[in-house]
Protein backbone atom coordinates (compact mmCIF):
# COMPACT_ATOMS: atom_id res chain seq x y z
CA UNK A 1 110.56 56.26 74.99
CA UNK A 2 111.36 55.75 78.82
CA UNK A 3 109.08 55.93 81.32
CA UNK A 4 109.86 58.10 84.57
CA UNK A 5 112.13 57.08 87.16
CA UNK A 6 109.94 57.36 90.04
CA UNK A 7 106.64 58.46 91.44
CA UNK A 8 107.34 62.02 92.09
CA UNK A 9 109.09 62.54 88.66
CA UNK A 10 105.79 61.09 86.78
CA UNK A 11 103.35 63.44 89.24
CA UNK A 12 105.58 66.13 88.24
CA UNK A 13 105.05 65.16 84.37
CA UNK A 14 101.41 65.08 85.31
CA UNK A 15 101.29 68.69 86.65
CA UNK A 16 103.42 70.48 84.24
CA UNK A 17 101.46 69.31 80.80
CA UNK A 18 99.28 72.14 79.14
CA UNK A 19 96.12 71.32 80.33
CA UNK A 20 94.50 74.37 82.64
CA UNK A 21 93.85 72.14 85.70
CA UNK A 22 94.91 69.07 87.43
CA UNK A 23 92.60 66.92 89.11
CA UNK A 24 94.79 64.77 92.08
CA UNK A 25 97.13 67.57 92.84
CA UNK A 26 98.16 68.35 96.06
CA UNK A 27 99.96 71.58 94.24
CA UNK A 28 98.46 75.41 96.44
CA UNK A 29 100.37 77.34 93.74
CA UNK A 30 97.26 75.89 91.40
CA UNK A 31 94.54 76.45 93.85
CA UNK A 32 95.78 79.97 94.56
CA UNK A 33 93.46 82.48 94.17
CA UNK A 34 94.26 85.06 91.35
CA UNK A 35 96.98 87.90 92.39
CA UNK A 36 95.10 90.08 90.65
CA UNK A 37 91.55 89.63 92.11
CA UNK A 38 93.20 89.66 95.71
CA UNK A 39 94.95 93.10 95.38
CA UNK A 40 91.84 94.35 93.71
CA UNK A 41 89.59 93.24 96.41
CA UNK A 42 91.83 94.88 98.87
CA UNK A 43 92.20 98.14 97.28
CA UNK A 44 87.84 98.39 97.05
CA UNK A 45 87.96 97.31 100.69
CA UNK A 46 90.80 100.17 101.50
CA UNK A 47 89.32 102.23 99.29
CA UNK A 48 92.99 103.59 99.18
CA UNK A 49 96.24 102.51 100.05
CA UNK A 50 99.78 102.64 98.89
CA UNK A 51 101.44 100.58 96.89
CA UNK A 52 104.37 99.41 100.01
CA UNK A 53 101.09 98.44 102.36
CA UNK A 54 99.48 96.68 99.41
CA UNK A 55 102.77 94.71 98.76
CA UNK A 56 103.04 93.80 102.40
CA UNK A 57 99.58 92.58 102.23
CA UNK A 58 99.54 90.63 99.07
CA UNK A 59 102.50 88.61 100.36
CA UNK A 60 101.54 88.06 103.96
CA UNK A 61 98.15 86.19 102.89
CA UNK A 62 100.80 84.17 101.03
CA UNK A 63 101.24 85.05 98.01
CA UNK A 64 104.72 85.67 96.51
CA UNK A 65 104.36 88.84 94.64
CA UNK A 66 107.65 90.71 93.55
CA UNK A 67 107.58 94.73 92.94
CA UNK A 68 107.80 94.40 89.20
CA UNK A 69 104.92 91.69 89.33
CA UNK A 70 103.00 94.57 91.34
CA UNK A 71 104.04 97.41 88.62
CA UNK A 72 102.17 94.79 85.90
CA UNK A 73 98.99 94.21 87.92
CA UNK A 74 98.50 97.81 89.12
CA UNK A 75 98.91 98.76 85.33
CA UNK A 76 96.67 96.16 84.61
CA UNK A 77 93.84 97.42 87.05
CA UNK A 78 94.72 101.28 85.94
CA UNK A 79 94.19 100.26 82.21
CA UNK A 80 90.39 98.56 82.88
CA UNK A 81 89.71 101.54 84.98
CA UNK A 82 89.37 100.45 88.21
CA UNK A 83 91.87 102.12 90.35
CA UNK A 84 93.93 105.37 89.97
CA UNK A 85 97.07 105.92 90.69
CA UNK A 86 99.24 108.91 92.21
CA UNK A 87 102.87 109.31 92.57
CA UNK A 88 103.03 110.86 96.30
CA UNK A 89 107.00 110.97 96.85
CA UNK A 90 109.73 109.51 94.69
CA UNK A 91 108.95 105.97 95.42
CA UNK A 92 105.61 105.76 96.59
CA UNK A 93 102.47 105.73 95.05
CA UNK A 94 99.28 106.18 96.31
CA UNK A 95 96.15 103.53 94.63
CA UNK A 96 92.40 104.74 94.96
CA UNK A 97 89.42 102.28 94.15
CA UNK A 98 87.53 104.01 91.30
CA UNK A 99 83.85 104.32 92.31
CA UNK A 100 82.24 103.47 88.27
CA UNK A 101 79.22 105.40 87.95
CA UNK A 102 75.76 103.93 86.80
CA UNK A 103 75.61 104.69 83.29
CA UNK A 104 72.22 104.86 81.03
CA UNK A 105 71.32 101.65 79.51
CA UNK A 106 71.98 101.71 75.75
CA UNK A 107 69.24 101.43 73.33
CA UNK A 108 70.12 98.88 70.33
CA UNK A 109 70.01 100.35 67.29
CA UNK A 110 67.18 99.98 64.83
CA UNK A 111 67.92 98.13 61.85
CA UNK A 112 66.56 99.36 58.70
């Protein structure tokens, strides 16, 4: 088996093997914090917004988010509940932060 050719071939070996993180990289795109924790965090702190200013926003704090990569997260957040969304014209949609009320603490059930 040959070895790499160079430095910066190996490194890239290094990074690319299936291990969740890598120690000596120098790499943002792994440092980067989740897209979908940013965009929810904005939304709560909007409380609402479209989905064109929430685009804008996602990829001026530099991320690279594309509009079907934004269909998939909003779906995403809409599925676990957390945000609603509206169609308002053709192509826009409008996302609301879902307030989650405080629900009753459940009682474990008694064994008999």
């Amino acid at each position: 088996m040959k070895g790499p050719e160079n430095l910066q071939s190996a490194f890239l070996l290094y990074l690319h093997r299936d291990r969740p993180f890598c120690r000596f990289s120098h790499d943002v795109d792994l440092m980067r914090y989740p897209l979908s924790y940013a965009a929810f965090e904005w939304i709560k702190e909007k409380r609402s917004t479209t989905d064109d200013d929430l685009l804008e926003a996602l990829n001026k704090n530099g991320n690279r988010c594309s509009p079907a990569e934004l269909d998939k997260l909003l779906m995403q957040l809409e599925i676990l509940g957390l945000v609603s969304i509206r169609w308002v014209a053709k192509d826009k949609r409008r996302i609301e932060f879902q307030e989650k009320s405080a629900e009753e603490p459940r009682m474990p059930r008694i064994s008999e």
